[in-house]
Protein backbone atom coordinates (compact mmCIF):
# COMPACT_ATOMS: atom_id res chain seq x y z
CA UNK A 1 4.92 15.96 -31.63
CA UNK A 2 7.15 17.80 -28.93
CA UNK A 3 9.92 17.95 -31.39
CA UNK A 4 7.30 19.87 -33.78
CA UNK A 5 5.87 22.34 -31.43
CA UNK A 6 9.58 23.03 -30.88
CA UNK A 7 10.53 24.13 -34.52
CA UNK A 8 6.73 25.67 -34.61
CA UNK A 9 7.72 27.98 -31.53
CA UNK A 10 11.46 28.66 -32.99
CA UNK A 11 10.22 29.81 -36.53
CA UNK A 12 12.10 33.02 -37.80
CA UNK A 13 9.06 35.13 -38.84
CA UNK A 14 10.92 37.57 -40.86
CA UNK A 15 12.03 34.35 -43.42
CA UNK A 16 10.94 35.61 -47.22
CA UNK A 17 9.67 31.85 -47.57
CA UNK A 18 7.43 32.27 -44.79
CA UNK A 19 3.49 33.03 -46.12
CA UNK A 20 0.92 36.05 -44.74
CA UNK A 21 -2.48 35.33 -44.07
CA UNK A 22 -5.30 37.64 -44.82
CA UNK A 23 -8.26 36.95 -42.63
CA UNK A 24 -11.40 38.00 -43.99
CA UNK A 25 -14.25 38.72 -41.61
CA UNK A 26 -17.10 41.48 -42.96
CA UNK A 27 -14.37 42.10 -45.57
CA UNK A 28 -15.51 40.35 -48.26
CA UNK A 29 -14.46 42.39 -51.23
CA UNK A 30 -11.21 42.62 -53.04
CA UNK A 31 -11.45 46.24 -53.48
CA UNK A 32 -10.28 49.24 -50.85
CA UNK A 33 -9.13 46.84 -48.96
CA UNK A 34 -6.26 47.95 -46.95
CA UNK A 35 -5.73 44.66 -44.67
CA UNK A 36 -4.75 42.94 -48.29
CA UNK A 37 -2.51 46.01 -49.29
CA UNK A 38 -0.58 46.03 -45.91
CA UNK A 39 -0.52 41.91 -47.19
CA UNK A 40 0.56 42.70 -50.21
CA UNK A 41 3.54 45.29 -49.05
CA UNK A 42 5.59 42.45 -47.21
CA UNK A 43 6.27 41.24 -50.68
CA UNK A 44 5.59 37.12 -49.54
CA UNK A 45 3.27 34.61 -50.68
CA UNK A 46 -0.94 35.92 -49.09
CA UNK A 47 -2.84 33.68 -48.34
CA UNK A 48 -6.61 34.50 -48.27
CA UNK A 49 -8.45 32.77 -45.39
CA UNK A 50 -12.20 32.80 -44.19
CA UNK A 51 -13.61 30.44 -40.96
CA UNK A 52 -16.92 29.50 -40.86
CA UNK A 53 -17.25 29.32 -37.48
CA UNK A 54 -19.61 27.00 -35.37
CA UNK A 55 -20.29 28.92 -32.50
CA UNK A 56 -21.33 31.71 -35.01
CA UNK A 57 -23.34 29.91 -37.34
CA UNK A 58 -25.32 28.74 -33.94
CA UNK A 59 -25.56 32.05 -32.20
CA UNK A 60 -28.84 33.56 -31.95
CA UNK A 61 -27.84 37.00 -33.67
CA UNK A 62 -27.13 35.08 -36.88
CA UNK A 63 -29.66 32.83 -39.33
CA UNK A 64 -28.89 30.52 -42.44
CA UNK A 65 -29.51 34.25 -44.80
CA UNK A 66 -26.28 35.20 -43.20
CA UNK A 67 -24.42 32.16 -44.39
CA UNK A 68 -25.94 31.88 -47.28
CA UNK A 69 -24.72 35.89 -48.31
CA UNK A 70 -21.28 35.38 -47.48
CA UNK A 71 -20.86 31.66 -49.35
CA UNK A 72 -22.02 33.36 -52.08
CA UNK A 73 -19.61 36.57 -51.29
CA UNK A 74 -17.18 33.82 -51.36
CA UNK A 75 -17.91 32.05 -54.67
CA UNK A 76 -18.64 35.51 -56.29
CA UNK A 77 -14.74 36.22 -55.08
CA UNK A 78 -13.31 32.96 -55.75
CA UNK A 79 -14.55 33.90 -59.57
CA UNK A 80 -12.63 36.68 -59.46
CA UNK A 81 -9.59 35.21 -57.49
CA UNK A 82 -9.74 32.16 -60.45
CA UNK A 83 -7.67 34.27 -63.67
CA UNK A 84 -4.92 34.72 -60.40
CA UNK A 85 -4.94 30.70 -60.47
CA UNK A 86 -5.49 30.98 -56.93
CA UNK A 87 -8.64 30.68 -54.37
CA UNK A 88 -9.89 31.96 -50.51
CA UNK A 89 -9.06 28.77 -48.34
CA UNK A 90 -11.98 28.34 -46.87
CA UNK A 91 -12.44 26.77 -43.57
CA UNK A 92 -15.34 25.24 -40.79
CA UNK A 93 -14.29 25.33 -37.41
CA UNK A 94 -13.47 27.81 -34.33
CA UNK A 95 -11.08 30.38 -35.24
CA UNK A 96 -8.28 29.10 -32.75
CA UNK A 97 -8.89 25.68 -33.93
CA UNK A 98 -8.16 26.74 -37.28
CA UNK A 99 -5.60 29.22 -37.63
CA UNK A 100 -3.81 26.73 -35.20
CA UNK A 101 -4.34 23.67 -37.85
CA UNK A 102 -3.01 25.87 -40.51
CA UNK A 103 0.16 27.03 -38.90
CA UNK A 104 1.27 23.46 -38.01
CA UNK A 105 0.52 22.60 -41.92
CA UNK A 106 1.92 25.81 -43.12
CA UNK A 107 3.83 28.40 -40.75
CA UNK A 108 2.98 32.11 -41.57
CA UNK A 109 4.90 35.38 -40.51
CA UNK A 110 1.67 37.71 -40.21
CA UNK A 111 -1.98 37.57 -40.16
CA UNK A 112 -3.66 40.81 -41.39
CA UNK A 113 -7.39 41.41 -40.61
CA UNK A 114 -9.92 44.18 -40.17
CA UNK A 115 -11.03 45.29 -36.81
CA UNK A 116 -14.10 43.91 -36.29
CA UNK A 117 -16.81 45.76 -34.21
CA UNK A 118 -18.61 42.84 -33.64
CA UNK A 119 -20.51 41.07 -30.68
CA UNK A 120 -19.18 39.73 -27.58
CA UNK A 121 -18.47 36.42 -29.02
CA UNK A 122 -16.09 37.69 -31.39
CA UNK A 123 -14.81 40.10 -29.56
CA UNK A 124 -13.77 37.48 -26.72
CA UNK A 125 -12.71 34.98 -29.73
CA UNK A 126 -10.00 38.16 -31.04
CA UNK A 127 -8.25 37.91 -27.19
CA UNK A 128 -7.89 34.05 -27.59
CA UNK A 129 -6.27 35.14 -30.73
CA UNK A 130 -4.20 38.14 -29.80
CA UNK A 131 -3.00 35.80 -27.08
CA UNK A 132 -2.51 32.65 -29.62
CA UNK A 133 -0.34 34.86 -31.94
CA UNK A 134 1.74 36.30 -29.14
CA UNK A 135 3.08 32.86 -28.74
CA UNK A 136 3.49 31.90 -31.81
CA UNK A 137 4.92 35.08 -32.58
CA UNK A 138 3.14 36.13 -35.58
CA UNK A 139 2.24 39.58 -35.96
CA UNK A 140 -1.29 40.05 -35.91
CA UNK A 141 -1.82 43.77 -38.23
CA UNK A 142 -5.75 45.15 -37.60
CA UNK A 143 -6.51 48.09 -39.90
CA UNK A 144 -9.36 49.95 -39.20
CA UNK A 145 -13.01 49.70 -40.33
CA UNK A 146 -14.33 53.04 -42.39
CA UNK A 147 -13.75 55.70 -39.95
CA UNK A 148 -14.41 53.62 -36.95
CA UNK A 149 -11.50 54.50 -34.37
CA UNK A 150 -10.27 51.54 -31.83
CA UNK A 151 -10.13 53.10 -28.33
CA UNK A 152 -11.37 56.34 -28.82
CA UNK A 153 -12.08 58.39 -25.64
CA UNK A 154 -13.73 61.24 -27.27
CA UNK A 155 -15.77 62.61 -30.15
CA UNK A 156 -13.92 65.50 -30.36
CA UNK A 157 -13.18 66.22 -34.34
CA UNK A 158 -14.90 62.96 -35.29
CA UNK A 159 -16.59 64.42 -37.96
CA UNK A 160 -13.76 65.48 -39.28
CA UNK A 161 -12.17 62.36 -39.00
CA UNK A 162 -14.72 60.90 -40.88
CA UNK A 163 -14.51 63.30 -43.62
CA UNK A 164 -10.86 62.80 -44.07
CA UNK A 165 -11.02 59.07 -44.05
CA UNK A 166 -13.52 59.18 -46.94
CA UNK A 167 -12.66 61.38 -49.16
CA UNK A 168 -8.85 59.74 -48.88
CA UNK A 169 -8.30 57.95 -52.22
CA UNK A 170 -9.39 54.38 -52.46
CA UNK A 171 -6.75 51.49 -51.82
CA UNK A 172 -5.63 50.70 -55.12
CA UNK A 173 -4.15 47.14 -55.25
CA UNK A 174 -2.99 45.37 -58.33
CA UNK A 175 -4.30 41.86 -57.60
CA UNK A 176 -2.30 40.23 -60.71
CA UNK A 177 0.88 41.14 -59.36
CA UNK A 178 0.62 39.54 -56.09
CA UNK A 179 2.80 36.80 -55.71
CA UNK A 180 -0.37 34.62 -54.03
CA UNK A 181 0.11 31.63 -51.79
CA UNK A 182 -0.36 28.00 -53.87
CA UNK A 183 -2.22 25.06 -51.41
CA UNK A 184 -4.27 22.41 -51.65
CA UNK A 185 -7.43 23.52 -50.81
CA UNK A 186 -9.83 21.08 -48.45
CA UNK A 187 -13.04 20.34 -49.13
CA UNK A 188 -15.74 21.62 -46.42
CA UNK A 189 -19.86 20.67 -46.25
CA UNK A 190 -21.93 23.00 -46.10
CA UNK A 191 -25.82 22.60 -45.96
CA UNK A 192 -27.44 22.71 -49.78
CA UNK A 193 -29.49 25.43 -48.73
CA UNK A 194 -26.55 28.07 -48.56
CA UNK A 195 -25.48 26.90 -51.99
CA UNK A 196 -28.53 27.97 -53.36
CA UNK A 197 -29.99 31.41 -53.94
CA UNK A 198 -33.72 32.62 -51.89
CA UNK A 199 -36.43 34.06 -54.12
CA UNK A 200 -36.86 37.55 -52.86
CA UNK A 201 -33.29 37.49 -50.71
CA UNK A 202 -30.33 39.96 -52.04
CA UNK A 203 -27.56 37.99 -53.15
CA UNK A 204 -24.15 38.80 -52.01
CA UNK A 205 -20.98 39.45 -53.48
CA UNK A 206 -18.73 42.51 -54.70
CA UNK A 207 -20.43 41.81 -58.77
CA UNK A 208 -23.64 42.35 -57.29
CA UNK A 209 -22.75 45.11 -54.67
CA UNK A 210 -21.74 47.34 -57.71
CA UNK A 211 -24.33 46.53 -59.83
CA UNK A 212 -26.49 47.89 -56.90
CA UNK A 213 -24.67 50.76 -56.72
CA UNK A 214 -24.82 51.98 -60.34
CA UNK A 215 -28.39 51.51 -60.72
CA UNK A 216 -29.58 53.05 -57.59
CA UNK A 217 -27.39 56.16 -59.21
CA UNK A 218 -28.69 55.66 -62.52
CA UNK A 219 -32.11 55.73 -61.83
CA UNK A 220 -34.24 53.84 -58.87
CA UNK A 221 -32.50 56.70 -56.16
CA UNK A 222 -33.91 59.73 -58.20
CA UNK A 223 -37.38 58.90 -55.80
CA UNK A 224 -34.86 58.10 -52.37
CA UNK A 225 -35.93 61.81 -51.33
CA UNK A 226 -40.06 60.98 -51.30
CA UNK A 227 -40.28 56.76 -51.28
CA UNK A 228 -37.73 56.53 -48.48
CA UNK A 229 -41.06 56.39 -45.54
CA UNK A 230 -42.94 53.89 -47.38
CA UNK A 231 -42.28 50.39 -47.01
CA UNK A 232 -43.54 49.60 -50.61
CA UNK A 233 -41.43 52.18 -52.44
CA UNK A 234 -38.33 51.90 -50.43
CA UNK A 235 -37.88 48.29 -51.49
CA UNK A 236 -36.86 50.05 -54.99
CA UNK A 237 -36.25 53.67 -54.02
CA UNK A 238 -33.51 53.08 -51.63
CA UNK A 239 -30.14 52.24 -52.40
CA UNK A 240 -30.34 48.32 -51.29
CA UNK A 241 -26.34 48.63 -50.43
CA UNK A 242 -26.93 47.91 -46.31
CA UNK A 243 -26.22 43.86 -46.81
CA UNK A 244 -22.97 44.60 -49.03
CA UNK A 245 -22.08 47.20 -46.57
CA UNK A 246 -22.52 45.07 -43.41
CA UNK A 247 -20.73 41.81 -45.22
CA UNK A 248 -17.97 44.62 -46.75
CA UNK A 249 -18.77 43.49 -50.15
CA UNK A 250 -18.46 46.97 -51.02
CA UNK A 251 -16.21 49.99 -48.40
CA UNK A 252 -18.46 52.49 -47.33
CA UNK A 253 -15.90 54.98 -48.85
CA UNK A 254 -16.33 53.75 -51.91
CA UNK A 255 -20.07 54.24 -51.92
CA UNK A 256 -19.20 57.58 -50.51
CA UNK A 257 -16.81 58.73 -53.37
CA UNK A 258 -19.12 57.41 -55.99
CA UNK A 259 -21.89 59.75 -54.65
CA UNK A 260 -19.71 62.84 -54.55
CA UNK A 261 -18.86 62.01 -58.02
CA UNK A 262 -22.11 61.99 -58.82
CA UNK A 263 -23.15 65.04 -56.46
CA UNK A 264 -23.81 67.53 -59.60
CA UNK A 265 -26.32 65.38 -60.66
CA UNK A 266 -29.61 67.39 -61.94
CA UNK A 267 -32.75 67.04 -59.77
CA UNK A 268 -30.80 64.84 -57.42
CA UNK A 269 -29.72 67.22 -55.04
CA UNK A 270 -32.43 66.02 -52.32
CA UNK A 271 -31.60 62.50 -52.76
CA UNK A 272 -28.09 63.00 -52.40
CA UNK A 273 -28.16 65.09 -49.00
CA UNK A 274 -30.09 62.60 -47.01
CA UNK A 275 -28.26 59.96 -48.56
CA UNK A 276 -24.91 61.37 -47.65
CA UNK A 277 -26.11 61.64 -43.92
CA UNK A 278 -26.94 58.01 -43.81
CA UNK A 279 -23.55 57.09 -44.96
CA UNK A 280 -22.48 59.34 -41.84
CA UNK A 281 -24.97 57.69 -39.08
CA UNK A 282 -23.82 54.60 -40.53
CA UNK A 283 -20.08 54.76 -38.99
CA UNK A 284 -21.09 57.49 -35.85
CA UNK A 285 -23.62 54.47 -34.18
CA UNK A 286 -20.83 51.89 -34.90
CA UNK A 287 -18.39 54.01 -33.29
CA UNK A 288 -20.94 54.69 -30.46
CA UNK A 289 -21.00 50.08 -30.41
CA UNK A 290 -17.32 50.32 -30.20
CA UNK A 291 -17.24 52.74 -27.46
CA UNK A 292 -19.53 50.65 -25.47
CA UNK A 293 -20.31 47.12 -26.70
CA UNK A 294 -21.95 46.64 -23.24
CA UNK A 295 -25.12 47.55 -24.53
CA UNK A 296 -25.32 44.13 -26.13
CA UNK A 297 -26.32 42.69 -22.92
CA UNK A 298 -27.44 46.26 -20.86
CA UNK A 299 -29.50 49.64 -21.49
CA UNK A 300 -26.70 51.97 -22.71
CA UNK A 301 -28.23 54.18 -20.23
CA UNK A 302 -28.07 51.82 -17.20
CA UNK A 303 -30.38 53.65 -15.08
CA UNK A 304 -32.88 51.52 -17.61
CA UNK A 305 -32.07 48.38 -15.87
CA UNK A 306 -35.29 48.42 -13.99
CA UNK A 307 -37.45 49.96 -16.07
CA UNK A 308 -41.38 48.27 -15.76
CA UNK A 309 -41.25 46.02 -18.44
CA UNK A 310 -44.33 43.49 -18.13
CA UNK A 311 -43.69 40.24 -16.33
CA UNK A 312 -47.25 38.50 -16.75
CA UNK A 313 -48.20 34.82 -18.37
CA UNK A 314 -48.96 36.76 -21.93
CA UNK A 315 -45.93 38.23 -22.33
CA UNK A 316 -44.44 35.11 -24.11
CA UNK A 317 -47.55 34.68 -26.40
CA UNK A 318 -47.70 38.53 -27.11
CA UNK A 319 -44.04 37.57 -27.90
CA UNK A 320 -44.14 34.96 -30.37
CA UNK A 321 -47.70 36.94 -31.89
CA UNK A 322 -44.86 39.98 -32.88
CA UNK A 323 -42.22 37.74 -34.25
CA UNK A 324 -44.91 35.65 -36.67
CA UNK A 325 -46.10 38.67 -37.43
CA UNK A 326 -50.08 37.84 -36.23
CA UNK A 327 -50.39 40.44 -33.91
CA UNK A 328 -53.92 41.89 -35.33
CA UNK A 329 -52.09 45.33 -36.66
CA UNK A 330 -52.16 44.47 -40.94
CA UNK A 331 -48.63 46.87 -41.01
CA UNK A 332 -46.80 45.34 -37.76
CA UNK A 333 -47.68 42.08 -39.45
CA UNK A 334 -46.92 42.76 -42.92
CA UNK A 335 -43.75 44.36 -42.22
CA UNK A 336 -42.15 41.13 -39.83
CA UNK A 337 -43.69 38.94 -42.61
CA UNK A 338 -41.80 40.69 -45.37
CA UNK A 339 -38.52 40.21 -42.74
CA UNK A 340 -39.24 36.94 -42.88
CA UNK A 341 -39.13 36.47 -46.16
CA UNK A 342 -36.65 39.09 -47.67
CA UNK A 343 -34.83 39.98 -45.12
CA UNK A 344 -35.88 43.83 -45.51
CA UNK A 345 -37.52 46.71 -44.68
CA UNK A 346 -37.33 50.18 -44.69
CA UNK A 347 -35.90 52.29 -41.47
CA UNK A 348 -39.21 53.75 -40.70
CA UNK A 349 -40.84 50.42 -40.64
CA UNK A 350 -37.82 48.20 -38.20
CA UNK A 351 -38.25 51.39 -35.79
CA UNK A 352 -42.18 51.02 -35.90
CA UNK A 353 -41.19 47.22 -35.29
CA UNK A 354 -38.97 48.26 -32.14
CA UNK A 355 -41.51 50.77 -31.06
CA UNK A 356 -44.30 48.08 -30.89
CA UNK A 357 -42.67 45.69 -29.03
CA UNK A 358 -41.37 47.77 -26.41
CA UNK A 359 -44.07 50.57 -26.40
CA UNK A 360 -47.18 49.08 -26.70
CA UNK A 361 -46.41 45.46 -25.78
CA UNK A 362 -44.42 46.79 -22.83
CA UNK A 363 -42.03 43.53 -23.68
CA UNK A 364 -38.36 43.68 -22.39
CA UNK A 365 -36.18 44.81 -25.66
CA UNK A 366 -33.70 42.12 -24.93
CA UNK A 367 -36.50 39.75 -25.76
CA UNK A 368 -36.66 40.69 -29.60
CA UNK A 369 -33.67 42.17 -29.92
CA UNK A 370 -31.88 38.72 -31.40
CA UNK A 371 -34.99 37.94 -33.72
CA UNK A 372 -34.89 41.11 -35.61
CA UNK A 373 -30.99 40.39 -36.18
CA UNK A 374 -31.86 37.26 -37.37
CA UNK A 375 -33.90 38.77 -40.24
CA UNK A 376 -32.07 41.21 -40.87
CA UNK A 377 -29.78 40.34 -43.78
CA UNK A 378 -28.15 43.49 -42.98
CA UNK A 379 -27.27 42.80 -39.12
CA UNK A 380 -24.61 44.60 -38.05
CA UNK A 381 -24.05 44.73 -34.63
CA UNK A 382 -22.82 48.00 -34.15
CA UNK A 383 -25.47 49.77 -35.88
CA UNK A 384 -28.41 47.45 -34.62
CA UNK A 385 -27.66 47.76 -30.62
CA UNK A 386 -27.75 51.58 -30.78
CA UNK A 387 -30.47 51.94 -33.03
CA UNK A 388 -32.60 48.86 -31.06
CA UNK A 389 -32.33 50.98 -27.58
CA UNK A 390 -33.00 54.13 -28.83
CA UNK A 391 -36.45 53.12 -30.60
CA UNK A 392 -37.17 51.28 -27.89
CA UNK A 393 -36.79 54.79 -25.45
CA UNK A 394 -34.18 53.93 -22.82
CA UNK A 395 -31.47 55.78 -24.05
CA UNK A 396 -32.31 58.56 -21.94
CA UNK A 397 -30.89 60.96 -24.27
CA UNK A 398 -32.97 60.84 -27.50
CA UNK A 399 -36.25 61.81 -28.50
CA UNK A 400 -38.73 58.95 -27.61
CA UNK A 401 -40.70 58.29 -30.50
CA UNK A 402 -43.78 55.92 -29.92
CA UNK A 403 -44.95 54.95 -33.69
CA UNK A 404 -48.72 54.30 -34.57
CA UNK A 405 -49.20 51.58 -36.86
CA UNK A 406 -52.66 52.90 -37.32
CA UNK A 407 -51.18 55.98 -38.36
CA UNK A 408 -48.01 54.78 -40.40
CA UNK A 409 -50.58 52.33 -42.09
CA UNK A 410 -52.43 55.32 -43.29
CA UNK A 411 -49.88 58.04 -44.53
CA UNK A 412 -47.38 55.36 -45.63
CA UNK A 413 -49.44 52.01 -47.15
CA UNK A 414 -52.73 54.36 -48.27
CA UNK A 415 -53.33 52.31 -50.77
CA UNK A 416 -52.49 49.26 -48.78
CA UNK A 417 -50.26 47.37 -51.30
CA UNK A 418 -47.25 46.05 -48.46
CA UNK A 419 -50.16 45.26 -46.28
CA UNK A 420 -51.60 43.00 -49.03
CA UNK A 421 -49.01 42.03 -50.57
CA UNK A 422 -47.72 40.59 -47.45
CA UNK A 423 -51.03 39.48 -45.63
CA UNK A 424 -52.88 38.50 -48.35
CA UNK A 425 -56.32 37.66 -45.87
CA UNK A 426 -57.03 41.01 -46.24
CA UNK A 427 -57.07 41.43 -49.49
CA UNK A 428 -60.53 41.15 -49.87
CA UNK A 429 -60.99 44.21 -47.52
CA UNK A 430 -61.55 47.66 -49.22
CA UNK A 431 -58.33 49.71 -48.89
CA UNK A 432 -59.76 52.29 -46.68
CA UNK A 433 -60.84 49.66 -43.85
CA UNK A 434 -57.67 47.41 -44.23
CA UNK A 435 -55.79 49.92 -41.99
CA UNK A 436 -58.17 48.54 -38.83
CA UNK A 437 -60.04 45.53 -39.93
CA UNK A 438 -60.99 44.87 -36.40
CA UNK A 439 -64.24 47.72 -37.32
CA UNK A 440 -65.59 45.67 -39.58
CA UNK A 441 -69.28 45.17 -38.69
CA UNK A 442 -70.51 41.43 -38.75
CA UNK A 443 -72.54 42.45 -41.80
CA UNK A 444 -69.60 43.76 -43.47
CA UNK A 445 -67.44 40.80 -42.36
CA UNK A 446 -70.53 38.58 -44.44
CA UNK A 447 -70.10 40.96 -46.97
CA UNK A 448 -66.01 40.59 -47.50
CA UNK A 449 -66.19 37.13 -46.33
CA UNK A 450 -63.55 37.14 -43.58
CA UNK A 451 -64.00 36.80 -39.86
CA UNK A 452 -61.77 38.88 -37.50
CA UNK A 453 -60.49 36.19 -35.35
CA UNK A 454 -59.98 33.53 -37.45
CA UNK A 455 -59.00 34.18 -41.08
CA UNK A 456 -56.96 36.89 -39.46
CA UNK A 457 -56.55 37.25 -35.74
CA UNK A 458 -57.49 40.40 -33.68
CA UNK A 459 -56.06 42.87 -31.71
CA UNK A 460 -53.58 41.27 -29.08
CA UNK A 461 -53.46 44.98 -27.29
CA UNK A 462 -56.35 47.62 -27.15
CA UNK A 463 -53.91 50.16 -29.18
CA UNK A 464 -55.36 53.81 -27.47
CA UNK A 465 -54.69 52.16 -23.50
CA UNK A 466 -51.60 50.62 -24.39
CA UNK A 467 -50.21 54.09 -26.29
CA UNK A 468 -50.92 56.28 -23.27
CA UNK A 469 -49.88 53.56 -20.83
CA UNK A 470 -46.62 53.78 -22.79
CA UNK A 471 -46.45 57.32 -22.84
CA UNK A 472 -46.43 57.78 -18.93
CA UNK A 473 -43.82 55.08 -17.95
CA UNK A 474 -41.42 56.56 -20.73
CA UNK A 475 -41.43 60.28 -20.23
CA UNK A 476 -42.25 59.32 -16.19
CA UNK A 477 -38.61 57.71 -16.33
CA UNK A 478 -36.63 60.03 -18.25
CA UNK A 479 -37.64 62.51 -15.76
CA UNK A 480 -36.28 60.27 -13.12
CA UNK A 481 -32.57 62.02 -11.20
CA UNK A 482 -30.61 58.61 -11.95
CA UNK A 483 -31.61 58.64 -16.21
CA UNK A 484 -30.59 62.20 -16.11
CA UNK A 485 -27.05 61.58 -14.78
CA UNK A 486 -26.95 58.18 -16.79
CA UNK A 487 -27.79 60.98 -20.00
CA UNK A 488 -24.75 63.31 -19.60
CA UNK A 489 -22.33 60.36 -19.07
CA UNK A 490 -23.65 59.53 -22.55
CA UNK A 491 -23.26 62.15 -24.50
CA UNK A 492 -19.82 62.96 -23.00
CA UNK A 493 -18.78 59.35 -23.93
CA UNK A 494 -20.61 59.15 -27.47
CA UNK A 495 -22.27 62.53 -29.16
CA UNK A 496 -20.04 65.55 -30.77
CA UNK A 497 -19.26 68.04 -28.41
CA UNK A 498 -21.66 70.73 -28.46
CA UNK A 499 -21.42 74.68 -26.70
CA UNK A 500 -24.55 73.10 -24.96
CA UNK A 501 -22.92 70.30 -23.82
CA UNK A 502 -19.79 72.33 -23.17
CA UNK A 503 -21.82 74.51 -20.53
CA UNK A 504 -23.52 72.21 -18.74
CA UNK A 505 -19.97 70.18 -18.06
CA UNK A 506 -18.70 73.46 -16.10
């Protein structure tokens, strides 16, 4: 064994014999893919590897939905990969563990990879790695994700940045003339249920990532403009692209350049602008993660770190009411069902989520902060952290925005089909009561044969207290000295400069 390490740690790395290993992360696509183009450049045998990791698959961010999506982004490219007589060697086990196993069986020159703006576990996992490869010397190339910039130290020209990187043409690479790496692939177990597709659950995979694509441009995104607020209509109106975008089934730029060649589009004009600004937030609160992946474990503003979050015996209850979605609120509940089950909702409807928790429940956002990303089939870290802490108000620097579910039942589910679609008790209830069932008098609870309390709970909170209550600590502690200087470190580290900004730096 001595003797082998020896040759292993004496290997020439520029030998033409030698393979290059493409690591796929949230890369899962073949297309604009510019870790598998540097690859292909070197002109040796690639080598397409994914690792299942343990330590992943167990952490709390993550749930079987995730799995499940990329084995089938991995089948979906292993179809693909199949007319190339060659197939993604797939493998379960800690990164280290693995990319170490493979070098011993087969030595390679380079490993290519995206940069991953992930969560502290991977991000600690990449050192082991950068360290690993340094001794092993292997060249570890990281290209970067969208317009995401490694180590940037200021927004200035960002947007610019951004524009440049997607309008640049898309990576063009000519799979068939790749000269691709032939092994024997190994066998792994994975549980049945990942093998399997979920009734209601987007599948993953480029195939399906395009097919999404063209049809939200062909017709369900002509209503984006008006359906994109209601939790009913957004399950069709909206594009439906955030899981292939988060697993990089599909490059953001190529989403991008498909809209602009589509931007002359007749009575789409609407649709197109506010879709074209999501596309933007999407990379600006990643950047703003990779700026500052602290705020996985802290209030980006860390004057927050004491805020008056509730400490009493309910708090876990009032907990577990807002993750089962039985909280007495028919759209709170209907909403975390529907997570539950499909893995999405709409924007509006995960800040009203966010909102309730840490608003009305007063409940520390650290506490629901992993169950959300477990639903979410979409979870990406970099655009959940910043989005989590600035609906739940301790940003310091944006505008707090405490949502009524009373309200957002009302001008969003009217005619209360997510509610009962997704909490079918009340569908006995007339449509204009559903929105606060707990005013049903005990002759009309005879009359629709339900009782508050039992066939569906009650209130946990008294909503009108708990609003106001809310109101006072939030805009009571962004008043406070320390929030204030917490605020302009912020937007110095993470928004656009501004003339505003500008002026109150001198």
């Amino acid at each position: 064994m001595a003797h082998s390490n020896f040759i292993m740690n004496h290997l020439d790395t520029n030998s033409p014999d030698l393979p290059v290993v493409v690591w796929l992360k949230r890369d899962l696509r073949l297309t604009d893919h510019a870790s598998l183009l540097a690859a292909s450049e070197k002109k040796k045998p690639i080598m397409l590897l994914y690792i299942f990791e343990p330590s992943l698959i167990a952490d709390p961010h993550y749930d079987e939905r995730h799995w499940r999506f990329v084995w089938q982004s991995l089948a979906d490219l292993n179809r693909q990969l199949s007319q190339y007589h060659t197939q993604i060697h797939i493998v379960l086990d800690e990164a280290i563990n693995a990319l170490e196993t493979l070098f011993r069986k087969t030595p390679f020159s380079h490993l290519f990879s995206y940069e991953e703006t992930g969560i502290r576990k991977t991000y600690l996992r990449d050192k082991i790695i950068s360290n690993w490869v340094q001794k092993k010397k292997i060249t570890w190339i990281e290209s970067p994700t969208a317009a995401v910039i490694r180590g940037l130290v200021s927004r200035v020209d960002w947007d610019k940045h951004w524009d440049k990187i997607m309008r640049r043409p898309i990576v063009k690479i000519e799979l068939k003339k790749i000269f691709w790496f032939a092994f024997e692939p190994t066998p792994i177990t994975v549980p049945e249920s990942w093998q399997t597709t979920k009734k209601g659950m987007q599948t993953g995979g480029p195939t399906l990532a395009i097919k999404t694509l063209e049809s939200f441009f062909e017709e369900r995104g002509k209503a984006y403009y008006y359906s994109i607020s209601s939790p009913s209509l957004s399950r069709s109106a909206c594009s439906r692209l955030s899981p292939y975008l988060a697993w990089g089934n599909i490059s953001l730029r190529e989403v991008y350049q498909y809209l602009l060649e589509h931007w002359n589009k007749p009575k789409w004009r609407r649709t197109f602008i506010a879709f074209s600004s999501r596309l933007h937030w999407h990379c600006h609160f990643i950047q703003k993660f990779e700026s500052e992946c602290d705020m996985e474990l802290r209030a980006v503003n860390q004057a927050y770190h004491n805020y008056p979050y509730r400490k009493d015996d309910k708090v876990e209850s009032d907990l577990i009411c807002w993750m089962q979605g039985t909280t007495g609120y028919p759209l709170v509940d209907a909403c975390m069902r529907a997570l539950h089950h499909t893995g999405y909702i709409n924007f509006r409807m995960r800040a009203m989520l966010v909102s309730f928790l840490c608003h009305h429940l007063n409940i520390d956002w650290r506490l629901g902060v992993h169950h959300l990303a477990r639903l979410f089939l979409d979870f990406e870290p970099g655009i959940h952290y910043p989005q989590f802490q600035m609906q739940a108000g301790i940003t310091g620097t944006n505008t707090i925005r405490i949502y009524n579910p009373i309200l957002q039942s009302q001008e969003h589910d009217s005619d209360a089909l997510f509610i009962k679609r997704w909490v079918p008790e009340l569908n006995c209830i007339p449509n204009e009561i559903v929105h606060k069932p707990w005013e049903l008098t005990p002759m009309e609870e005879a009359m629709y044969e339900i009782e508050i309390g039992r066939e569906y709970p009650s209130p946990i909170i008294d909503f009108r207290p708990a609003s106001k209550a809310a109101r006072d600590r939030l805009w009571g502690f962004q008043k406070r000295t320390d929030v204030k200087s917490e605020k302009y470190r912020i937007l110095k580290t993470h928004i656009r400069p501004t003339k505003k900004v500008t002026k109150s730096k001198k």
